[in-house]
PDB file of N, CA and C in Angstrom:
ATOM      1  N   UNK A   1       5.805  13.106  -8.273  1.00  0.00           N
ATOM      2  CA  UNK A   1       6.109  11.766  -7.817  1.00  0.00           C
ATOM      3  C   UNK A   1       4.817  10.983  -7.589  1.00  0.00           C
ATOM      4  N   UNK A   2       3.698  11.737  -6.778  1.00  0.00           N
ATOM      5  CA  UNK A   2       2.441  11.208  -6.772  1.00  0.00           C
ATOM      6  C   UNK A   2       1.836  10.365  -7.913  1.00  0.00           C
ATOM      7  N   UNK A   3       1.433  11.170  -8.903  1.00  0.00           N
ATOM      8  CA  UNK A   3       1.457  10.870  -9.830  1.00  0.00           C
ATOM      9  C   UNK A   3       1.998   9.808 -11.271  1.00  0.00           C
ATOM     10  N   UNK A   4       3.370  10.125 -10.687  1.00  0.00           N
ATOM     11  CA  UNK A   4       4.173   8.432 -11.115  1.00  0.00           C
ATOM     12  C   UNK A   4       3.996   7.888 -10.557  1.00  0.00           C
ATOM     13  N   UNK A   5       3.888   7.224  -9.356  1.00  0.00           N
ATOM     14  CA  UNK A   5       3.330   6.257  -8.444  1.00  0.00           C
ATOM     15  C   UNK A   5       2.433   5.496  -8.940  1.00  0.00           C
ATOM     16  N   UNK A   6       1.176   6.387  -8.579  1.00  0.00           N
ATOM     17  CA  UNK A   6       0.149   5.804  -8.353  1.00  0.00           C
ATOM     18  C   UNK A   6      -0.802   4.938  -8.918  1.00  0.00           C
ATOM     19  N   UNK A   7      -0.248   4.785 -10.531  1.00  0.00           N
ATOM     20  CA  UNK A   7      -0.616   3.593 -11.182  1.00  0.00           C
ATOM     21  C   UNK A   7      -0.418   2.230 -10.278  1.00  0.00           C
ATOM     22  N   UNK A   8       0.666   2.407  -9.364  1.00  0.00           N
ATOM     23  CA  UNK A   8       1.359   1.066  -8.999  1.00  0.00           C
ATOM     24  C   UNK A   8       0.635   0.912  -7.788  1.00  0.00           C
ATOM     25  N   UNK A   9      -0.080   1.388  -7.272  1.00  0.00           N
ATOM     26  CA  UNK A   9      -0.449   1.572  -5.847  1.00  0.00           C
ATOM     27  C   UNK A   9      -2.272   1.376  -5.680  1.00  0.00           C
ATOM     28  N   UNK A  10      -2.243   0.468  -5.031  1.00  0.00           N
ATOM     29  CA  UNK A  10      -3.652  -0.221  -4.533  1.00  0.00           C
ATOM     30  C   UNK A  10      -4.845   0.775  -3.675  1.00  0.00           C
ATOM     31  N   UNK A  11      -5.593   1.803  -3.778  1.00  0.00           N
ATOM     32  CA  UNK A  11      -6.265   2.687  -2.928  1.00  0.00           C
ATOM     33  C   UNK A  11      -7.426   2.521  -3.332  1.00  0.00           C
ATOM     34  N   UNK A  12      -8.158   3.373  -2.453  1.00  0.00           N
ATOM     35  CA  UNK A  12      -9.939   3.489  -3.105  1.00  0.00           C
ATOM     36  C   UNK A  12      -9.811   5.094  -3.561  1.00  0.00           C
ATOM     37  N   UNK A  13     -10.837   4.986  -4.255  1.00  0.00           N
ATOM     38  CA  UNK A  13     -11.211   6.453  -4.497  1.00  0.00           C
ATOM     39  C   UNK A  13     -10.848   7.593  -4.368  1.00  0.00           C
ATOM     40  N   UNK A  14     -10.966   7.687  -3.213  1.00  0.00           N
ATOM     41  CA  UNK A  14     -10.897   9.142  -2.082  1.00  0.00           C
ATOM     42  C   UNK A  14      -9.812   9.773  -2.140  1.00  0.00           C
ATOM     43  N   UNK A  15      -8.076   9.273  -2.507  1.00  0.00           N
ATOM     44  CA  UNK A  15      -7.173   9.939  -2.106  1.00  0.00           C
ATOM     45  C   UNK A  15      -7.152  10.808  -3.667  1.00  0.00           C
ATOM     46  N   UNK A  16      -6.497  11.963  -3.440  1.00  0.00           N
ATOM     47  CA  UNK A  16      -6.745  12.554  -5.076  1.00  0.00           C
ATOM     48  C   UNK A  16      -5.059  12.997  -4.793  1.00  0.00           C
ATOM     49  N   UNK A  17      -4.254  13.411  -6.093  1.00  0.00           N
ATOM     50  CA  UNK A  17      -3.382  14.155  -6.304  1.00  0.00           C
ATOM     51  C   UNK A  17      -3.206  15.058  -4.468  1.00  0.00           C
ATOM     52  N   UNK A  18      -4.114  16.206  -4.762  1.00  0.00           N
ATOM     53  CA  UNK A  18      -4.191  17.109  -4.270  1.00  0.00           C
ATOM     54  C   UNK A  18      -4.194  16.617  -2.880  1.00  0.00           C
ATOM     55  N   UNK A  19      -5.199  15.720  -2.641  1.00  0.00           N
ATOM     56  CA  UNK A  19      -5.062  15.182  -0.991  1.00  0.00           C
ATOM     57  C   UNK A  19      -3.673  14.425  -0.405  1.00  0.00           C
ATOM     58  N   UNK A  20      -3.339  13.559  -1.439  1.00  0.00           N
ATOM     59  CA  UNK A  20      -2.327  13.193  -1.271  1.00  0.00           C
ATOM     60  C   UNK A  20      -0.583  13.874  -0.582  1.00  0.00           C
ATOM     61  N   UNK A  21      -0.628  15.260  -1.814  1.00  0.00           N
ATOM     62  CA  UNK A  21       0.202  16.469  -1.263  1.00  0.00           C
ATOM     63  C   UNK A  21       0.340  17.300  -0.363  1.00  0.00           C
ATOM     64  N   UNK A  22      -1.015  17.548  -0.093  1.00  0.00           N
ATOM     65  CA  UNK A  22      -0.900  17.995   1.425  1.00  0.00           C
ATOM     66  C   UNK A  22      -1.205  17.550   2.424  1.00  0.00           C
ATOM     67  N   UNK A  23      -1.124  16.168   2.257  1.00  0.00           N
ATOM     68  CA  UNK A  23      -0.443  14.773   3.880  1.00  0.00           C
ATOM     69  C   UNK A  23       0.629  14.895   3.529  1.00  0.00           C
ATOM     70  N   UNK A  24       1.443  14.712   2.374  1.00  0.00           N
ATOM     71  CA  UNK A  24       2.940  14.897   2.249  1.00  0.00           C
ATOM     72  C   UNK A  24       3.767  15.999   2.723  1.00  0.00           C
ATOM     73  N   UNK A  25       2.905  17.267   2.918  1.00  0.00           N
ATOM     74  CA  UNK A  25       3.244  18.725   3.526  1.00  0.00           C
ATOM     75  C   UNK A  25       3.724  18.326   4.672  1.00  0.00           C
ATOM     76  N   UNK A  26       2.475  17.416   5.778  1.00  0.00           N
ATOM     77  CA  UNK A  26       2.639  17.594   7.191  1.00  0.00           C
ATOM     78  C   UNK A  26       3.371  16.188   7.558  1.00  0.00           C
ATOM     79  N   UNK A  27       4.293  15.623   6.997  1.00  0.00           N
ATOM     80  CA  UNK A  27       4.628  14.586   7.391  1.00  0.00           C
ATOM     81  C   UNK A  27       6.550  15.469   6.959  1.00  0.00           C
ATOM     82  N   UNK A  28       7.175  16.279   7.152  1.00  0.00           N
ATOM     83  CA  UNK A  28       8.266  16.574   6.519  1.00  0.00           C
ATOM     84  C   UNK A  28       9.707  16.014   7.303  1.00  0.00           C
ATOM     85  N   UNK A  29       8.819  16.164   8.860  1.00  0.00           N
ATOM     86  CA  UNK A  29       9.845  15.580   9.644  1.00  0.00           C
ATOM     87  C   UNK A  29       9.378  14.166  10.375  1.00  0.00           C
ATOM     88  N   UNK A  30       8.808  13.265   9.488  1.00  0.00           N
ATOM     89  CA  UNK A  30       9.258  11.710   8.985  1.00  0.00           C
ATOM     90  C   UNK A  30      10.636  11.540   8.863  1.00  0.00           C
ATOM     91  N   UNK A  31      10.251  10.171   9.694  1.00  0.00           N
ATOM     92  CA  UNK A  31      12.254   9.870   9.196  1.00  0.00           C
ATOM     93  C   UNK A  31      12.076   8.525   8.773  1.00  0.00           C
ATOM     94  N   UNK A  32      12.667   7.914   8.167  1.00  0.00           N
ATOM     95  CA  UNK A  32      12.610   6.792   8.244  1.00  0.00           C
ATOM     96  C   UNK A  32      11.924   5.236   8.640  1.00  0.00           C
ATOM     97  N   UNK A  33      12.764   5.597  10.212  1.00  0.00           N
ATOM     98  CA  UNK A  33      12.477   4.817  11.351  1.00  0.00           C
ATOM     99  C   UNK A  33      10.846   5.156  11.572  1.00  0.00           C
ATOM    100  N   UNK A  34      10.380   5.933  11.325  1.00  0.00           N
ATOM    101  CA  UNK A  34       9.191   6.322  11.651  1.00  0.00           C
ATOM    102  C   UNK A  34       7.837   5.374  10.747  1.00  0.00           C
ATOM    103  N   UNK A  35       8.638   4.898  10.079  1.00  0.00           N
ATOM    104  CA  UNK A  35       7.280   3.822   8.868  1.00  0.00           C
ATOM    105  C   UNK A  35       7.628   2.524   8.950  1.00  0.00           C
ATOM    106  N   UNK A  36       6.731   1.971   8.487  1.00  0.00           N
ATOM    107  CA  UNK A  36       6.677   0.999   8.455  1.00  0.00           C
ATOM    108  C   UNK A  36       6.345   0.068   6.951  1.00  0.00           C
ATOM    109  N   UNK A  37       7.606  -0.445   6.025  1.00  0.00           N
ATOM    110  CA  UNK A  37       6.702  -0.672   4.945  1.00  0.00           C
ATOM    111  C   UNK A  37       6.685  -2.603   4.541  1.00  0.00           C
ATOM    112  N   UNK A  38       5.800  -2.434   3.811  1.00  0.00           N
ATOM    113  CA  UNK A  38       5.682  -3.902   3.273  1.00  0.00           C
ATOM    114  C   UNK A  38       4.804  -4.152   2.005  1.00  0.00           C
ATOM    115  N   UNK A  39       4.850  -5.223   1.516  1.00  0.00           N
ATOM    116  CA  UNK A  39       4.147  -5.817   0.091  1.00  0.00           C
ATOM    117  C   UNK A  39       3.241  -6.028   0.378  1.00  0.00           C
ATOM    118  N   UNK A  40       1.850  -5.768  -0.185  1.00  0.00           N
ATOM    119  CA  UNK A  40       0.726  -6.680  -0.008  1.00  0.00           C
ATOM    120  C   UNK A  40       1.231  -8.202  -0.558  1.00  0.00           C
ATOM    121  N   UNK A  41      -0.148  -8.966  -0.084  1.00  0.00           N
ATOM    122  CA  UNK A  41       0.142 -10.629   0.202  1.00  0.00           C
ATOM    123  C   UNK A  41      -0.185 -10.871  -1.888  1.00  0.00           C
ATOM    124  N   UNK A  42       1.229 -11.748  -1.742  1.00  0.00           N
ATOM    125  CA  UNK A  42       0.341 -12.222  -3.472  1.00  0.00           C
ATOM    126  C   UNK A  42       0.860 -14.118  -3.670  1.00  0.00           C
ATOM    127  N   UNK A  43      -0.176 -14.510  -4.266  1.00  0.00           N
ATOM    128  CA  UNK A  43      -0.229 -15.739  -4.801  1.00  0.00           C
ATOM    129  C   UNK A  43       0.940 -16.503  -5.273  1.00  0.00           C
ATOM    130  N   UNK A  44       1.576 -15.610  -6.053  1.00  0.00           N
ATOM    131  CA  UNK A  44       3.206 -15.717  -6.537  1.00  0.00           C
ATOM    132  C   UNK A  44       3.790 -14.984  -7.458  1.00  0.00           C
ATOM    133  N   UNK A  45       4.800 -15.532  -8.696  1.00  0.00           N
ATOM    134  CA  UNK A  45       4.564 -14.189  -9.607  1.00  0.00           C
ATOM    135  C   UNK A  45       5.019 -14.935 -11.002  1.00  0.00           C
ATOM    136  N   UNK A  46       5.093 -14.724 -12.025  1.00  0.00           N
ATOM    137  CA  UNK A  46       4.964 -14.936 -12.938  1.00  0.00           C
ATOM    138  C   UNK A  46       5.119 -14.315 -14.362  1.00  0.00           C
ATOM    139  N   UNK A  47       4.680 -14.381 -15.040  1.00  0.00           N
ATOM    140  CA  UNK A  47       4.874 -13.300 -16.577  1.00  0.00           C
ATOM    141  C   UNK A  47       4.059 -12.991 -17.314  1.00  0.00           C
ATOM    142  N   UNK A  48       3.977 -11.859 -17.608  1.00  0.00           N
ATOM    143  CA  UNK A  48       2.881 -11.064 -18.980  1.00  0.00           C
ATOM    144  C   UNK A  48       3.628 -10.096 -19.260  1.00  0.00           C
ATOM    145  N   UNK A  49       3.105 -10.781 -20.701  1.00  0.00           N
ATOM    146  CA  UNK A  49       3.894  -9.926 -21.595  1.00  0.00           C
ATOM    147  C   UNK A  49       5.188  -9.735 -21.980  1.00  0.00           C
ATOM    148  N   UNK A  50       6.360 -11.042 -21.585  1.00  0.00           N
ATOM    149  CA  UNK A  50       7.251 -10.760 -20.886  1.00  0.00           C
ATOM    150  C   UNK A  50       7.955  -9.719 -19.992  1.00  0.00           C
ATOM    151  N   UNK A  51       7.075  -9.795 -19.342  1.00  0.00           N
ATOM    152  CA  UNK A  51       7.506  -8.809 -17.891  1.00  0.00           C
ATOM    153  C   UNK A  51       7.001  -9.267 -16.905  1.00  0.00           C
ATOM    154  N   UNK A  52       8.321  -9.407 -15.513  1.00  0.00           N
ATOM    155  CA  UNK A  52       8.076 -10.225 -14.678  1.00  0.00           C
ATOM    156  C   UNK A  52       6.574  -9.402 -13.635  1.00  0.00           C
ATOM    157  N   UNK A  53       5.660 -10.449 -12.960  1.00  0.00           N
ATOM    158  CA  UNK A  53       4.594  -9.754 -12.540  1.00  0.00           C
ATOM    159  C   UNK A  53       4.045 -10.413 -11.348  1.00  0.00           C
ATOM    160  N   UNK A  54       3.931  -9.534 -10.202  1.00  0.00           N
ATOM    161  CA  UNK A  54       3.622 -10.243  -9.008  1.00  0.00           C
ATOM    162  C   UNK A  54       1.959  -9.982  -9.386  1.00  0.00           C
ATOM    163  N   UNK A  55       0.892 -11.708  -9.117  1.00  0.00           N
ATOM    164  CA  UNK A  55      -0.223 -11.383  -9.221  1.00  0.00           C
ATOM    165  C   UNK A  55      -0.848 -11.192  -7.614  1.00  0.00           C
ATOM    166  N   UNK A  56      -2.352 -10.160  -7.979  1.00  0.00           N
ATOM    167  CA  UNK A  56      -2.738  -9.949  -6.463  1.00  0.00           C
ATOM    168  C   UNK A  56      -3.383 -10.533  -5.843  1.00  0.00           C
ATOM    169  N   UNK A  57      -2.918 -10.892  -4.580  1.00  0.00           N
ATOM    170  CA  UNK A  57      -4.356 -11.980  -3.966  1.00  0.00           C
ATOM    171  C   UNK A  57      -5.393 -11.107  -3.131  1.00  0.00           C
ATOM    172  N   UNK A  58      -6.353 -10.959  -3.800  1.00  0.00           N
ATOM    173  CA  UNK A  58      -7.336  -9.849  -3.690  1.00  0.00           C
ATOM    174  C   UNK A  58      -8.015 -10.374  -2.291  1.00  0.00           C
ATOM    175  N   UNK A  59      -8.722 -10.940  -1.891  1.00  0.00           N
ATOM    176  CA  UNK A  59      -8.707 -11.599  -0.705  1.00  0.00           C
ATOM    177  C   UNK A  59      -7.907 -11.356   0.283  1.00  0.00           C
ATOM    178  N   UNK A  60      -6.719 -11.622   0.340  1.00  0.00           N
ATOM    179  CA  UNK A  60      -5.569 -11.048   1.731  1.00  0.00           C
ATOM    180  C   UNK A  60      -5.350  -9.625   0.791  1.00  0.00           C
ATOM    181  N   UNK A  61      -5.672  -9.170   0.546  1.00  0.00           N
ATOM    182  CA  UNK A  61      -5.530  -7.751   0.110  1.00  0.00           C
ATOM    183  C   UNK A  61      -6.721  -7.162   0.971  1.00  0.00           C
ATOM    184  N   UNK A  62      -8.180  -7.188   0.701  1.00  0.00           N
ATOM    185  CA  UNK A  62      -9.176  -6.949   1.583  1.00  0.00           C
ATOM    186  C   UNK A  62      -8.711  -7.420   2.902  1.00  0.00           C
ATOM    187  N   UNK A  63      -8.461  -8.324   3.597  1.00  0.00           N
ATOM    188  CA  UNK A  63      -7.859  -8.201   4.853  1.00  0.00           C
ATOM    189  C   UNK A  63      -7.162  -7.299   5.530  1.00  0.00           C
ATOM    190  N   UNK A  64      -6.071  -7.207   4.265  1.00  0.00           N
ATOM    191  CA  UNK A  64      -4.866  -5.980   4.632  1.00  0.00           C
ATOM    192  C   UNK A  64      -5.808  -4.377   5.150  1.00  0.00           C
ATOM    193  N   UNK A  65      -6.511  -4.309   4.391  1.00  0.00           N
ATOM    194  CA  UNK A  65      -7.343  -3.019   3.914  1.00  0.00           C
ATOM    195  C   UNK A  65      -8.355  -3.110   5.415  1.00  0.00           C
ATOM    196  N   UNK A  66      -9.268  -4.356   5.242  1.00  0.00           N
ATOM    197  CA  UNK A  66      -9.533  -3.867   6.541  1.00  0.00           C
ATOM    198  C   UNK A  66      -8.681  -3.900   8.015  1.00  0.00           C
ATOM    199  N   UNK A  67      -7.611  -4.427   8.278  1.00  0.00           N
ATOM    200  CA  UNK A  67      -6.750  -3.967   9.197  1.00  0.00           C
ATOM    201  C   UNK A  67      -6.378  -2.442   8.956  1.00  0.00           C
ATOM    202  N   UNK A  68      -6.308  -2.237   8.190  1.00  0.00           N
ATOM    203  CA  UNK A  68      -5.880  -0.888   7.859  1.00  0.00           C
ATOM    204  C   UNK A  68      -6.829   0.229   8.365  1.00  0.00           C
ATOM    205  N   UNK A  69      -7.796  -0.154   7.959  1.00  0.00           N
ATOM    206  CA  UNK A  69      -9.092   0.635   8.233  1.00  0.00           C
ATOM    207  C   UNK A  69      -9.311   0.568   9.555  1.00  0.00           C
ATOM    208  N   UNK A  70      -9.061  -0.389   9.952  1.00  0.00           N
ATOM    209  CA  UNK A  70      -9.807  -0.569  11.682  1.00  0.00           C
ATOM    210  C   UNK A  70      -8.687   0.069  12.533  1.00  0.00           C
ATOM    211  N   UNK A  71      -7.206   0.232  12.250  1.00  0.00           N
ATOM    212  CA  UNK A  71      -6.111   0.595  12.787  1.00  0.00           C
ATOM    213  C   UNK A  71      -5.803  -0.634  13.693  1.00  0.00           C
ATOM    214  N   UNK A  72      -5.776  -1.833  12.960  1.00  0.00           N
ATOM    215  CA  UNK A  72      -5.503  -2.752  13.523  1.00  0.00           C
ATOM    216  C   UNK A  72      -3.952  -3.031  12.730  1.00  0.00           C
ATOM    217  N   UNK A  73      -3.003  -2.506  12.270  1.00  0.00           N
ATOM    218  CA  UNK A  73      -2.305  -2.814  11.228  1.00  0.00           C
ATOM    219  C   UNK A  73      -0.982  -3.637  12.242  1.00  0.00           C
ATOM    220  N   UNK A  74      -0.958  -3.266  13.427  1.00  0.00           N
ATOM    221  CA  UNK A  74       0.236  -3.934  14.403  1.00  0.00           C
ATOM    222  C   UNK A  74      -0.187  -4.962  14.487  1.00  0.00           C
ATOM    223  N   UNK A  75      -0.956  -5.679  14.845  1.00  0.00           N
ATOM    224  CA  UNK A  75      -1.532  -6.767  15.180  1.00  0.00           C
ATOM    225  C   UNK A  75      -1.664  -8.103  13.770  1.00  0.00           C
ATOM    226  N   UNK A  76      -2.499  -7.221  12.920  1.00  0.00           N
ATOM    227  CA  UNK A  76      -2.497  -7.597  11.714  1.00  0.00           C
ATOM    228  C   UNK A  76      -1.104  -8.325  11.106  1.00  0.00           C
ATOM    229  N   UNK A  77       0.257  -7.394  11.340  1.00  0.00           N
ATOM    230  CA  UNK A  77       1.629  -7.478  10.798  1.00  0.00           C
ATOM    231  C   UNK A  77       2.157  -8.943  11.347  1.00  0.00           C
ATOM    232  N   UNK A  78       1.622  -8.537  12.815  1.00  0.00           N
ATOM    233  CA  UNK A  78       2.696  -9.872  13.718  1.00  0.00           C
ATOM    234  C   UNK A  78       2.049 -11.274  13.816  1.00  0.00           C
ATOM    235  N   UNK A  79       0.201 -11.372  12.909  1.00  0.00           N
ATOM    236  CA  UNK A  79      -0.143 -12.573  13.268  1.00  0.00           C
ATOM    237  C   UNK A  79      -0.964 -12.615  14.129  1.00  0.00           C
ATOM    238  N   UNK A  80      -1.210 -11.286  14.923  1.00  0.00           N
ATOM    239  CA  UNK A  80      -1.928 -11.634  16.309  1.00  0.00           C
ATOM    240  C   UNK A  80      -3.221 -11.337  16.079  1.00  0.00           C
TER     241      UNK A  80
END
């Protein structure tokens, strides 16, 4: 599943296959309620190739990332 993914998915470097799977090990009793998900921020969306395509706004993307990083991501979410 990793692997199909992760074309679609915005990261740096660091996470590999392998790292990835065993955070997936210790997370088994995740539920749901327990995450939190959302879209990164984009400009709007549009077409290539005919296929519909959200473009990225790289800018509030680095934002996102550093909230993320700082473990500011609650704050970040609500505006504050």
């Amino acid at each position: 599943m990793v692997t199909e993914l992760s074309p679609y998915l915005t990261m740096d470097d660091s996470p590999t296959v392998g790292v990835m799977a065993g955070r997936g090990r210790t997370m088994t009793d995740l539920l749901s309620g327990d995450t939190d998900m959302f879209t990164l921020p984009t400009p709007g969306v549009g077409q290539a190739r005919g296929q519909s395509a959200g473009w990225p706004d790289v800018q509030a993307i680095e934002t996102t990332g550093s909230a993320l990083g700082q473990g500011e991501m609650a704050s970040y979410r609500t505006g504050q």
